[in-house]
PDB file of N, CA and C in Angstrom:
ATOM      1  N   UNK A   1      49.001  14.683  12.498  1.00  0.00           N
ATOM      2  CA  UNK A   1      47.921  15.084  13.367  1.00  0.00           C
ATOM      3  C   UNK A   1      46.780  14.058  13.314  1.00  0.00           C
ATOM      4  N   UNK A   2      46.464  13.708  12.146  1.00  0.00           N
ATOM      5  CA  UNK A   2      45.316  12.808  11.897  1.00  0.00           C
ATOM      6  C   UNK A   2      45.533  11.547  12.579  1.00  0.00           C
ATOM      7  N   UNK A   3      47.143  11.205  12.970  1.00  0.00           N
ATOM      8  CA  UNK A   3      47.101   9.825  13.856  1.00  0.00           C
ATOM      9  C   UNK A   3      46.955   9.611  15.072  1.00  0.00           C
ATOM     10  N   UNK A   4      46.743  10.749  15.240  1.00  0.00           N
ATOM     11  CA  UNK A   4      45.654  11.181  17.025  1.00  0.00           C
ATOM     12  C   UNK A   4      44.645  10.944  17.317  1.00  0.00           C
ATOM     13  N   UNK A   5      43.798  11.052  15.939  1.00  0.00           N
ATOM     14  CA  UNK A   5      42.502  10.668  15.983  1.00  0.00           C
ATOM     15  C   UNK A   5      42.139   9.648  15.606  1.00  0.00           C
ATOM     16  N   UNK A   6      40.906   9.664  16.786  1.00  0.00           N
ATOM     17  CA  UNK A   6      40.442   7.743  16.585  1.00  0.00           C
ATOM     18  C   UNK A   6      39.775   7.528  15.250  1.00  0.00           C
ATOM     19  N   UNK A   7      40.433   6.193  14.502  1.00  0.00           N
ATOM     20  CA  UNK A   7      39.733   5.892  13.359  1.00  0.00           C
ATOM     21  C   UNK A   7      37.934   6.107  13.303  1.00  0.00           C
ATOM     22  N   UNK A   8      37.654   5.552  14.320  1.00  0.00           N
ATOM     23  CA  UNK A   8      36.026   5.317  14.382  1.00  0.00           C
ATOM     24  C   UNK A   8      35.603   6.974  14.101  1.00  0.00           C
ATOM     25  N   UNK A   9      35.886   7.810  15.018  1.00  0.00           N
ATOM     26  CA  UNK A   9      35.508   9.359  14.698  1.00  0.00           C
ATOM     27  C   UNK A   9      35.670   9.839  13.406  1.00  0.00           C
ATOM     28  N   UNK A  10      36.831   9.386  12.507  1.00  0.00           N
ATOM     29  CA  UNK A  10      37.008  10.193  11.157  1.00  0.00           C
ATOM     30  C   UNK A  10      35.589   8.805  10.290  1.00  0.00           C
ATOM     31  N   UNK A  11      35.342   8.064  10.694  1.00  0.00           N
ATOM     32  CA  UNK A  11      34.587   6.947  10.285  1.00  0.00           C
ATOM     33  C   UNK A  11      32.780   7.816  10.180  1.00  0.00           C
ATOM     34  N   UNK A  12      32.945   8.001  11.205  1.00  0.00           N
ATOM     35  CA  UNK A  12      31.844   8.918  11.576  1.00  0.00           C
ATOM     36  C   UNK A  12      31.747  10.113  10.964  1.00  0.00           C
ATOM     37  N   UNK A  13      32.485  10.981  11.001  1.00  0.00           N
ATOM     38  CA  UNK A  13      32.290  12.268  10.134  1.00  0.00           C
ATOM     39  C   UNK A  13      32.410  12.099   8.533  1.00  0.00           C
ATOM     40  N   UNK A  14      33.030  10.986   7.829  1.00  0.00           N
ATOM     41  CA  UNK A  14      32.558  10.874   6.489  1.00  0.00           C
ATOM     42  C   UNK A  14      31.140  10.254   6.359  1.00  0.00           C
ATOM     43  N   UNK A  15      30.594   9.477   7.047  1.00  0.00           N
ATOM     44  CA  UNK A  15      29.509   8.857   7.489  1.00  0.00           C
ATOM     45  C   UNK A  15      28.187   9.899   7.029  1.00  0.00           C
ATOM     46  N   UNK A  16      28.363  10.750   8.239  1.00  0.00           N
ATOM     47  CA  UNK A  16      27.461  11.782   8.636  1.00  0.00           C
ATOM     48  C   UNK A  16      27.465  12.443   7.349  1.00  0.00           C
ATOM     49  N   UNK A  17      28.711  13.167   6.717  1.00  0.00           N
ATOM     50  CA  UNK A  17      28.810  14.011   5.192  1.00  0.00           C
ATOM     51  C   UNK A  17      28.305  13.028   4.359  1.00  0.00           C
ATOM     52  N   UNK A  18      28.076  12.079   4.136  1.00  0.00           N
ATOM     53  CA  UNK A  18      27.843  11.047   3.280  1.00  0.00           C
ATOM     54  C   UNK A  18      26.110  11.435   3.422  1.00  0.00           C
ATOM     55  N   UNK A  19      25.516  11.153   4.385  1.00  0.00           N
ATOM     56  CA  UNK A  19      24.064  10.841   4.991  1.00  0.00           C
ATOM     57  C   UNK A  19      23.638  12.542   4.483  1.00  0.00           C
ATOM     58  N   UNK A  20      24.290  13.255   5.241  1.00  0.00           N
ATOM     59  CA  UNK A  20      23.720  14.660   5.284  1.00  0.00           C
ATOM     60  C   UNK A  20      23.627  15.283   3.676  1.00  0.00           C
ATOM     61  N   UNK A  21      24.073  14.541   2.495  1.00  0.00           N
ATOM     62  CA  UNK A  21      24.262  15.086   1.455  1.00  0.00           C
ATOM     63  C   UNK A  21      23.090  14.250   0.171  1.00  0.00           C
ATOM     64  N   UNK A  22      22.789  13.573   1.074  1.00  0.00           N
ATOM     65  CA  UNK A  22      21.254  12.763   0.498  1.00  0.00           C
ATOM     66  C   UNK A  22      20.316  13.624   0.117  1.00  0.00           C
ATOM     67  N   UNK A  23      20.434  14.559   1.202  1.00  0.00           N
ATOM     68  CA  UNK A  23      19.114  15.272   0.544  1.00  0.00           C
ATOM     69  C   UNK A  23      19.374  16.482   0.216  1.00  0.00           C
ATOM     70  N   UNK A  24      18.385  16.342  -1.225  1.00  0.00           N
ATOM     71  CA  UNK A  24      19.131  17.364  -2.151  1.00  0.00           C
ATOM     72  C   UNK A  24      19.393  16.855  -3.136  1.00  0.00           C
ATOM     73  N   UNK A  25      20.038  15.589  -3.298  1.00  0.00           N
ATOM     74  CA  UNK A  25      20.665  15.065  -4.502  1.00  0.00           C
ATOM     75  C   UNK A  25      19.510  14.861  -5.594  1.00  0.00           C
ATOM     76  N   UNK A  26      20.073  15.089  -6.845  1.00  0.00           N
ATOM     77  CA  UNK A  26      18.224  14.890  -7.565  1.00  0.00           C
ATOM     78  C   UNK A  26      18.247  13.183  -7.876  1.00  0.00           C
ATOM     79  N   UNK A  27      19.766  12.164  -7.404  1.00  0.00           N
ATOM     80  CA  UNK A  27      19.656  10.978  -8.251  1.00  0.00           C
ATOM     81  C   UNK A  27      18.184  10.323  -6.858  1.00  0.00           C
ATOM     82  N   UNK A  28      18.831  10.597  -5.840  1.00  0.00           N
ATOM     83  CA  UNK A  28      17.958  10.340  -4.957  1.00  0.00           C
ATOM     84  C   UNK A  28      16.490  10.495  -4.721  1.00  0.00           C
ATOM     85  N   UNK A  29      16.305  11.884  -4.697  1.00  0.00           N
ATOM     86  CA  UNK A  29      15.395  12.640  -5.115  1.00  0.00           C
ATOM     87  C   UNK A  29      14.337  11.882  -5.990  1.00  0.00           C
ATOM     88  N   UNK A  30      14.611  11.372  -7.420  1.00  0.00           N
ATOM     89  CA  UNK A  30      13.978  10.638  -8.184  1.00  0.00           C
ATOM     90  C   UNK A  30      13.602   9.105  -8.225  1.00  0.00           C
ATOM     91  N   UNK A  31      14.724   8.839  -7.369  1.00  0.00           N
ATOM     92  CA  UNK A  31      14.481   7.204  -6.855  1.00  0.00           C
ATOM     93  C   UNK A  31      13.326   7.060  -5.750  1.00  0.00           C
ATOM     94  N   UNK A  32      13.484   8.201  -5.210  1.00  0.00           N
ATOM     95  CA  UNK A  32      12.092   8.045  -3.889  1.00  0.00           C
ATOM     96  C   UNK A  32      10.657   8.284  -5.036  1.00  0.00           C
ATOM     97  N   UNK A  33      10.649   9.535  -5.872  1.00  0.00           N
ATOM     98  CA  UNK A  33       9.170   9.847  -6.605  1.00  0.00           C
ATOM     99  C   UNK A  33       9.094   8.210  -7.133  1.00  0.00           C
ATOM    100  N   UNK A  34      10.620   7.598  -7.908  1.00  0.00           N
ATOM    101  CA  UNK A  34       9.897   6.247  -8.353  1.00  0.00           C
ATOM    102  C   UNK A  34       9.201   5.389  -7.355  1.00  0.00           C
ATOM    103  N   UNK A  35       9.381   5.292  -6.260  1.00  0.00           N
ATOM    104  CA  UNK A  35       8.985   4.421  -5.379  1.00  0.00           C
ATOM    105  C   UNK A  35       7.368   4.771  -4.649  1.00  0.00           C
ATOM    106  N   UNK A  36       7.388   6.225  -5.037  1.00  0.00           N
ATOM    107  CA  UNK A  36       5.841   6.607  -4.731  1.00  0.00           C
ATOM    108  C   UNK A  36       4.856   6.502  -5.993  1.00  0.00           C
ATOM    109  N   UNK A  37       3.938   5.469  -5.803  1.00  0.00           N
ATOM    110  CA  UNK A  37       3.273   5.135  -7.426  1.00  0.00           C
ATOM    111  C   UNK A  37       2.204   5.918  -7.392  1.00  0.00           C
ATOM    112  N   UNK A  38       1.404   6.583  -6.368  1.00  0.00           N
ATOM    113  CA  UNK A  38       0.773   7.662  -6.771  1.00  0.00           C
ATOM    114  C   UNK A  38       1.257   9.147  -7.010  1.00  0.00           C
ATOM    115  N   UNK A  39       0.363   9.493  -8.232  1.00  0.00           N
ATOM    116  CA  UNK A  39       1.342  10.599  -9.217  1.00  0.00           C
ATOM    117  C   UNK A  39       0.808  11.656  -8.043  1.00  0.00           C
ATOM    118  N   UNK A  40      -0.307  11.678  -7.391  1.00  0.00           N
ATOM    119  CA  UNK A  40      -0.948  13.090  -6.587  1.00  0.00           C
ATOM    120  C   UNK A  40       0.236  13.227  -5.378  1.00  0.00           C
ATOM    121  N   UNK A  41       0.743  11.987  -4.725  1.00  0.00           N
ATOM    122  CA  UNK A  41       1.930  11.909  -3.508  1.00  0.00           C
ATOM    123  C   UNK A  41       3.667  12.561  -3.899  1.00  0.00           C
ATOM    124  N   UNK A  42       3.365  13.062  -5.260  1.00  0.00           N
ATOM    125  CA  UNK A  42       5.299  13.514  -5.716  1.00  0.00           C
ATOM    126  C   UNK A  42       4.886  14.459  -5.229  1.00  0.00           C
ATOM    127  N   UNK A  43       6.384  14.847  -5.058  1.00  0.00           N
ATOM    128  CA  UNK A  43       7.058  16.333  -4.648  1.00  0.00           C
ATOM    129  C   UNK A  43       6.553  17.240  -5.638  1.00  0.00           C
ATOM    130  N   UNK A  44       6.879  18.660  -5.695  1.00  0.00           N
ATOM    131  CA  UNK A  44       6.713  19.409  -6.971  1.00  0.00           C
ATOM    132  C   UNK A  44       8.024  19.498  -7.459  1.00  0.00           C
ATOM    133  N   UNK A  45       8.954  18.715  -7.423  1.00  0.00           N
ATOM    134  CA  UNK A  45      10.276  19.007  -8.220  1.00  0.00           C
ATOM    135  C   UNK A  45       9.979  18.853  -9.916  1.00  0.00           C
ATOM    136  N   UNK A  46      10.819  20.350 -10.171  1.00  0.00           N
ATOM    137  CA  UNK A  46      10.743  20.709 -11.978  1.00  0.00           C
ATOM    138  C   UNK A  46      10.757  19.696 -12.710  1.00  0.00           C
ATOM    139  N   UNK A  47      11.938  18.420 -12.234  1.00  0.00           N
ATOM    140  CA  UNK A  47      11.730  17.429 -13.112  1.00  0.00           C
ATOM    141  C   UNK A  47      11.059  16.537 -13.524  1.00  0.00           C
ATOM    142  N   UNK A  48       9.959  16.081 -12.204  1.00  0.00           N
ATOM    143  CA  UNK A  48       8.832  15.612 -12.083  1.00  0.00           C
ATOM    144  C   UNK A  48       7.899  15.921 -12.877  1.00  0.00           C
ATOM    145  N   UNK A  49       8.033  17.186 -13.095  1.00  0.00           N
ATOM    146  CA  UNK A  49       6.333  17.712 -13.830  1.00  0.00           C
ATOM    147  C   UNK A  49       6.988  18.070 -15.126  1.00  0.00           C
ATOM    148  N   UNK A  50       8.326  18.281 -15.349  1.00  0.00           N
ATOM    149  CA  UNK A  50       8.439  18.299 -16.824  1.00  0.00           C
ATOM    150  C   UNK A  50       9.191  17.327 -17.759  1.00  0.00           C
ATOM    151  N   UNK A  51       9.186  16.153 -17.179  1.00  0.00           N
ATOM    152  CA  UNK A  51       9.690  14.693 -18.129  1.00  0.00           C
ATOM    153  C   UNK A  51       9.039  13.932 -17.287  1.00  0.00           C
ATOM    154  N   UNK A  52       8.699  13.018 -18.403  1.00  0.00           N
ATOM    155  CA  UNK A  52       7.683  11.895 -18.580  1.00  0.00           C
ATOM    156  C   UNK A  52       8.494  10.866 -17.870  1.00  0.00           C
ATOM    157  N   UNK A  53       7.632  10.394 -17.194  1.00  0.00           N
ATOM    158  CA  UNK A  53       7.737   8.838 -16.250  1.00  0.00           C
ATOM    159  C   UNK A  53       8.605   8.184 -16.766  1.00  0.00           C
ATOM    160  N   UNK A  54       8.304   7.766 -18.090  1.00  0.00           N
ATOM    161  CA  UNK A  54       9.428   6.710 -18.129  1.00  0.00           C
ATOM    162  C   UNK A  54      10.449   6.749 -18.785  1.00  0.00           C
ATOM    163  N   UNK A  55      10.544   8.107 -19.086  1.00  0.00           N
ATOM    164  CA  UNK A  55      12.087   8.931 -19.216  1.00  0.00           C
ATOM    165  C   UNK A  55      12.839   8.866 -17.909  1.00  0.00           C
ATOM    166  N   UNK A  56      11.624   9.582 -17.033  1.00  0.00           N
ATOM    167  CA  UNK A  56      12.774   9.881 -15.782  1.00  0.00           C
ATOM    168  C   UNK A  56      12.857   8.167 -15.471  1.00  0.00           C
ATOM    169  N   UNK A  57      11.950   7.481 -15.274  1.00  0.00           N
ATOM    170  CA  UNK A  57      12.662   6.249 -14.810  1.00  0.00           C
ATOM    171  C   UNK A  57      13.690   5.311 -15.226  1.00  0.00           C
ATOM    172  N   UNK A  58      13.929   5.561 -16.913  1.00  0.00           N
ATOM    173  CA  UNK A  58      15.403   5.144 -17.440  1.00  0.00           C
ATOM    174  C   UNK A  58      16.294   5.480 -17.156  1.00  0.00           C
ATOM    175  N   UNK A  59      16.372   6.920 -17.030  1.00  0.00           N
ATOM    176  CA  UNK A  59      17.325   7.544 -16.744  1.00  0.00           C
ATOM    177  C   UNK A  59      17.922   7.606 -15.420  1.00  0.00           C
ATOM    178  N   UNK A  60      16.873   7.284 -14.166  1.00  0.00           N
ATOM    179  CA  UNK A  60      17.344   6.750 -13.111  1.00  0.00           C
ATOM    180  C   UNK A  60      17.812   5.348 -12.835  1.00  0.00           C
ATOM    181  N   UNK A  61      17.476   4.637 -13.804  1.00  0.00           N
ATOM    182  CA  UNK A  61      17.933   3.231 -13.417  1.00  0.00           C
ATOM    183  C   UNK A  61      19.188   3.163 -14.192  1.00  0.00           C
ATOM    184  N   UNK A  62      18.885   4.368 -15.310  1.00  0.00           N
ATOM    185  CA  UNK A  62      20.744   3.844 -16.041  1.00  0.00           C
ATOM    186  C   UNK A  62      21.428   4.337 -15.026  1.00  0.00           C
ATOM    187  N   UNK A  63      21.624   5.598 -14.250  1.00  0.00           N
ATOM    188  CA  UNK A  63      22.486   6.392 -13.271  1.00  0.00           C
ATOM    189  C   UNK A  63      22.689   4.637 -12.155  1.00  0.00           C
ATOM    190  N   UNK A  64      21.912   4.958 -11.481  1.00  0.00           N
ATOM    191  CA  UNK A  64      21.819   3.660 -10.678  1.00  0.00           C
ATOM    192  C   UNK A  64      22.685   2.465 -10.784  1.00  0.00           C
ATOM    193  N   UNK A  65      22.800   2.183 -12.154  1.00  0.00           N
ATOM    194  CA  UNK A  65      23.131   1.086 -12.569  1.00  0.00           C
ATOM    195  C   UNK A  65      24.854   1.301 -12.367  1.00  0.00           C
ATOM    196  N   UNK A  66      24.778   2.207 -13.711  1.00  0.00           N
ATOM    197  CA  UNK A  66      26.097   2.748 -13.430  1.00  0.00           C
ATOM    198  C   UNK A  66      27.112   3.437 -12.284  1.00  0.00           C
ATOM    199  N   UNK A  67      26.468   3.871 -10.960  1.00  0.00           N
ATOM    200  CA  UNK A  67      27.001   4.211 -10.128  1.00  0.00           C
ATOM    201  C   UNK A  67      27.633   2.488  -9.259  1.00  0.00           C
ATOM    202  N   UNK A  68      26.612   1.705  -9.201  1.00  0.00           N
ATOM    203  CA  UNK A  68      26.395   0.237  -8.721  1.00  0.00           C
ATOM    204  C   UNK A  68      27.907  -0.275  -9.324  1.00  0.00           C
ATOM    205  N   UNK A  69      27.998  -0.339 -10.503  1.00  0.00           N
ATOM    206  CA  UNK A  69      29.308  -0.722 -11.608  1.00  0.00           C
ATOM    207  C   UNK A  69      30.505  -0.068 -11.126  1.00  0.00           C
ATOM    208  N   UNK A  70      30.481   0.988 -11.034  1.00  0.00           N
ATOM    209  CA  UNK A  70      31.684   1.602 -10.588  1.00  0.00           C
ATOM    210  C   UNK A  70      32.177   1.528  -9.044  1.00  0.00           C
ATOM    211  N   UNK A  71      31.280   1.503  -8.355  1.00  0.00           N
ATOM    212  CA  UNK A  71      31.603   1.205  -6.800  1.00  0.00           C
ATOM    213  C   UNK A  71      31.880  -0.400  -6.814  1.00  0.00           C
ATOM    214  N   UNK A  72      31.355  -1.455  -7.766  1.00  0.00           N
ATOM    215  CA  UNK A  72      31.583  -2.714  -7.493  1.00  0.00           C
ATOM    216  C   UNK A  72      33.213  -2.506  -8.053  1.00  0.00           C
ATOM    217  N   UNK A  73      33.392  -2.080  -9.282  1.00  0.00           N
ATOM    218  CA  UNK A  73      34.591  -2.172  -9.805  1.00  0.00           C
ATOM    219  C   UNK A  73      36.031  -1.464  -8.684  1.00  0.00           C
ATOM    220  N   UNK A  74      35.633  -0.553  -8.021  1.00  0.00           N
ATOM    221  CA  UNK A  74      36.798   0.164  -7.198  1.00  0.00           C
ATOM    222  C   UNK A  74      36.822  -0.872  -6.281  1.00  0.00           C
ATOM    223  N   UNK A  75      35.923  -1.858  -5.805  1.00  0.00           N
ATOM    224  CA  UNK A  75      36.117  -2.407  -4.480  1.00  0.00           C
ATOM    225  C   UNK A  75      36.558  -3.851  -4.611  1.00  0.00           C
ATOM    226  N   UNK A  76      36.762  -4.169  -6.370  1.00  0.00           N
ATOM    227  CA  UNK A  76      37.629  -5.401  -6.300  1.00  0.00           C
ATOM    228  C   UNK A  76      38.951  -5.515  -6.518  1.00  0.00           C
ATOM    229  N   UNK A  77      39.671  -5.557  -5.887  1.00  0.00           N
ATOM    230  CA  UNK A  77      41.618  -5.196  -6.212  1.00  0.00           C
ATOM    231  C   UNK A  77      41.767  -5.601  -7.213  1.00  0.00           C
ATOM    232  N   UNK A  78      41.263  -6.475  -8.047  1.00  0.00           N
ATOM    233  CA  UNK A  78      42.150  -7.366  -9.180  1.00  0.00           C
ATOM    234  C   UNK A  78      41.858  -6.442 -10.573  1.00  0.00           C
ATOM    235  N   UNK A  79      40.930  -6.030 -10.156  1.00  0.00           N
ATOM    236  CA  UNK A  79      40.063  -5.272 -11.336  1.00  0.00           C
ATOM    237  C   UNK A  79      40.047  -3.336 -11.160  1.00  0.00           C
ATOM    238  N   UNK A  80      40.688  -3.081  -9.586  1.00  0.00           N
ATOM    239  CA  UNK A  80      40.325  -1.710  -9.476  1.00  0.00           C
ATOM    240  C   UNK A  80      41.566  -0.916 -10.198  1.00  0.00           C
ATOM    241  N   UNK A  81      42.696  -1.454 -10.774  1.00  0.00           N
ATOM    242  CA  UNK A  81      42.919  -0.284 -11.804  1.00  0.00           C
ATOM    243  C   UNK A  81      42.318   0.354 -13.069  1.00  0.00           C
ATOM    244  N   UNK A  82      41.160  -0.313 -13.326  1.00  0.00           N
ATOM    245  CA  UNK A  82      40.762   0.199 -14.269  1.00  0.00           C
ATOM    246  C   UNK A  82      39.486   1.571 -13.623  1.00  0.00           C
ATOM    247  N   UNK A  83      39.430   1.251 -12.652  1.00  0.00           N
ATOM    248  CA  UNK A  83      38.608   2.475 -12.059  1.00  0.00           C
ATOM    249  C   UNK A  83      39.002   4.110 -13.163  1.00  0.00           C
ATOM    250  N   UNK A  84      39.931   4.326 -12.747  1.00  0.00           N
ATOM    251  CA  UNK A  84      39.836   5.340 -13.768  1.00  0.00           C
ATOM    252  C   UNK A  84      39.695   5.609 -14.886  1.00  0.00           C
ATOM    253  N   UNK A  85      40.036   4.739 -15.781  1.00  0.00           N
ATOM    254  CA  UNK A  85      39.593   4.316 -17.101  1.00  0.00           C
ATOM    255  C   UNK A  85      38.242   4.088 -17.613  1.00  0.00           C
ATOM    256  N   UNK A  86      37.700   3.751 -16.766  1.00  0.00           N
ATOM    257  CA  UNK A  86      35.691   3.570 -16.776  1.00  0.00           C
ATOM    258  C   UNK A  86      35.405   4.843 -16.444  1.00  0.00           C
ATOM    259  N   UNK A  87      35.990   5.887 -15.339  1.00  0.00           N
ATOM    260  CA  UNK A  87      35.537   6.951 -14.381  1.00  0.00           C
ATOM    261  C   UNK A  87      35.941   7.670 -16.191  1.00  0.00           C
ATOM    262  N   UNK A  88      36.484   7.878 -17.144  1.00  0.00           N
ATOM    263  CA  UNK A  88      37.019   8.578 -18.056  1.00  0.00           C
ATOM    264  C   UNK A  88      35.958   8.135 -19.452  1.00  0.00           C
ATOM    265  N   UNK A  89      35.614   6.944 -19.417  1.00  0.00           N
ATOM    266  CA  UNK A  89      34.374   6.564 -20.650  1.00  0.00           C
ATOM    267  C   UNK A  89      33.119   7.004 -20.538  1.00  0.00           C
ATOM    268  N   UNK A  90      33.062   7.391 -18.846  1.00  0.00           N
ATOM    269  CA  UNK A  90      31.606   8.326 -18.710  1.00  0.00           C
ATOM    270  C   UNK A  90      31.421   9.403 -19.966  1.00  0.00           C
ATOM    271  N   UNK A  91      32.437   9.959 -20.182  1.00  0.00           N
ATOM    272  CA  UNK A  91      32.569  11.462 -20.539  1.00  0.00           C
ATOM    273  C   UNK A  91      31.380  11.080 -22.394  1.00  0.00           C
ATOM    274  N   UNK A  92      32.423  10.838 -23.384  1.00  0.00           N
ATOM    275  CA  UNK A  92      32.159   9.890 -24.328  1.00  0.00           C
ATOM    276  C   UNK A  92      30.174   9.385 -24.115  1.00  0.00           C
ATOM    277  N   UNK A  93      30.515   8.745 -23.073  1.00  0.00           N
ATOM    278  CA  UNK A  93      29.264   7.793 -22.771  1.00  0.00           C
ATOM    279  C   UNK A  93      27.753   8.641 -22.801  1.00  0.00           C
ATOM    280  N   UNK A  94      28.175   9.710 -22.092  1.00  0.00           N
ATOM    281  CA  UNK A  94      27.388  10.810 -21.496  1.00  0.00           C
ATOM    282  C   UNK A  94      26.734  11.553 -23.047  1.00  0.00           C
ATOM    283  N   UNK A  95      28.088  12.081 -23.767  1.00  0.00           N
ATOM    284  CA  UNK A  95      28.375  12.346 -24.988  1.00  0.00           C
ATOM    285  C   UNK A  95      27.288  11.961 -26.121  1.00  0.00           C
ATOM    286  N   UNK A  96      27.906  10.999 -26.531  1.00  0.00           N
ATOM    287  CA  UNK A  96      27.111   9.969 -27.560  1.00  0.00           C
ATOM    288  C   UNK A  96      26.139   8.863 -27.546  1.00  0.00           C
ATOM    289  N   UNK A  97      26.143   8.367 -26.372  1.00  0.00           N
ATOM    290  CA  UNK A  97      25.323   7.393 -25.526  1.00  0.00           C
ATOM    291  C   UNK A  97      23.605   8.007 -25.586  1.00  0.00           C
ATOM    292  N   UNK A  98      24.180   8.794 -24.470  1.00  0.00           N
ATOM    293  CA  UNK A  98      22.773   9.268 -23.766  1.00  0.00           C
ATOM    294  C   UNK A  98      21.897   9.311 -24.713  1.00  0.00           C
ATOM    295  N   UNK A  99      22.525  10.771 -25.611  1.00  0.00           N
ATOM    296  CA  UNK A  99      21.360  11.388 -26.320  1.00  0.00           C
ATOM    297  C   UNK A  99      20.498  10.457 -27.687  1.00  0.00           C
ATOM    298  N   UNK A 100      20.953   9.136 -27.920  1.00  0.00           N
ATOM    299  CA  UNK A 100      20.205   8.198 -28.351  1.00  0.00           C
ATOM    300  C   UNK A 100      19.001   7.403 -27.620  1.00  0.00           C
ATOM    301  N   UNK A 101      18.622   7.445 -26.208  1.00  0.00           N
ATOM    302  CA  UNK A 101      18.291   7.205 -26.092  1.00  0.00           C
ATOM    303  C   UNK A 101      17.045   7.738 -24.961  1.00  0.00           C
ATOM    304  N   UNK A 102      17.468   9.375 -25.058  1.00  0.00           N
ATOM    305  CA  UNK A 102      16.546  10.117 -23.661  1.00  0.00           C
ATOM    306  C   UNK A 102      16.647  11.181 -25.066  1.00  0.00           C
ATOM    307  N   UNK A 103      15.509  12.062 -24.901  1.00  0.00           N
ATOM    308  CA  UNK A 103      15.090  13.941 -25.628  1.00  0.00           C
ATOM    309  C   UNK A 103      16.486  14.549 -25.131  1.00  0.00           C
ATOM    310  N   UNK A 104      16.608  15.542 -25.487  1.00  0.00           N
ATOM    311  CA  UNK A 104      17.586  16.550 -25.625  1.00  0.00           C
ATOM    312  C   UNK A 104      17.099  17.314 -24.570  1.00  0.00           C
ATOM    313  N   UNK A 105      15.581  18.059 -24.250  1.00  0.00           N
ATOM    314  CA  UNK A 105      15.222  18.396 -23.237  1.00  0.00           C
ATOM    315  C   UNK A 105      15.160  17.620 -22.006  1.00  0.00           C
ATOM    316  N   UNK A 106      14.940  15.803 -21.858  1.00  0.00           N
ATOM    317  CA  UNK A 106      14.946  15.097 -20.956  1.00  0.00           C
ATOM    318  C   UNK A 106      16.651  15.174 -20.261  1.00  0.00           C
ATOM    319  N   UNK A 107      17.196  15.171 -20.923  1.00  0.00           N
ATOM    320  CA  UNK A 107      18.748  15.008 -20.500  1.00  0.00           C
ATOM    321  C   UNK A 107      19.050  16.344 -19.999  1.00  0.00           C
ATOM    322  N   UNK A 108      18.665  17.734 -20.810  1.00  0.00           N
ATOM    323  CA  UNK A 108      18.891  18.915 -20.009  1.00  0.00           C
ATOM    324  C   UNK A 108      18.348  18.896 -18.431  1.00  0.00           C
ATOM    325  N   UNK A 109      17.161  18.025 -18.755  1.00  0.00           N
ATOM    326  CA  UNK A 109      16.480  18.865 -17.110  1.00  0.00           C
ATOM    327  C   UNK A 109      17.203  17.840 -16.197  1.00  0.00           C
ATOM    328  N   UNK A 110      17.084  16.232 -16.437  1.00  0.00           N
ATOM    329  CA  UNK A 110      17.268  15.210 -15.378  1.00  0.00           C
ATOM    330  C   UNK A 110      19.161  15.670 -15.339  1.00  0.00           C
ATOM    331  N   UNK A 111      20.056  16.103 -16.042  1.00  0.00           N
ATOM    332  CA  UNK A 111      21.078  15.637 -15.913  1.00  0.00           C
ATOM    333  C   UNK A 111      21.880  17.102 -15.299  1.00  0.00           C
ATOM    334  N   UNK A 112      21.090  17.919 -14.541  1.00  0.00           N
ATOM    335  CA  UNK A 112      21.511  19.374 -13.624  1.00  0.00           C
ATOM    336  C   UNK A 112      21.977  18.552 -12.129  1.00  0.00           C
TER     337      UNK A 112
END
């Protein structure tokens, strides 16, 4: 059935689900408060007012970083079998990683 339909249209409707799911997201969400440097111009989102600046801003640039890594890694053939193998060290990472370096409460609130 799906070879009926024009590529460009199914192009478009992941597109649109892609776009339409921006908002809302809290990684997003926090990348815009970083980009607004006056503290009176944030949103009232919980996480905003209850972890410190430059908690939340590590913690957005590690996400960031790491999302960046993994989309570079799936999109080079030579290297994209290991995609799942990285997609599986998150776990671990998340694990033992994090909590060295963010509060126990910072990681509860930013990581919902």
């Amino acid at each position: 059935v799906l070879k009926f339909v024009p590529q460009a249209i199914i192009i478009g409707i992941f597109l649109y689900l892609g776009i339409s799911s921006i908002q809302g997201n809290q990684m997003f969400d926090r990348a815009f408060v970083l980009l607004t440097f006056e503290r009176d111009r944030w949103p009232g989102y919980y996480y905003v007012q209850d972890v410190e600046r430059r908690e939340m801003t590590r913690f957005t640039i590690m996400q960031v970083v790491i999302t960046c890594v993994l989309v570079a890694i799936s999109r080079v053939s030579q290297i994209a079998i290991a995609f799942p193998f990285l997609m599986a060290t998150m776990i671990p990472f998340r694990l033992y990683v994090v909590p060295r370096y963010f509060t126990a409460d910072a990681v509860r609130i930013l990581d919902k």
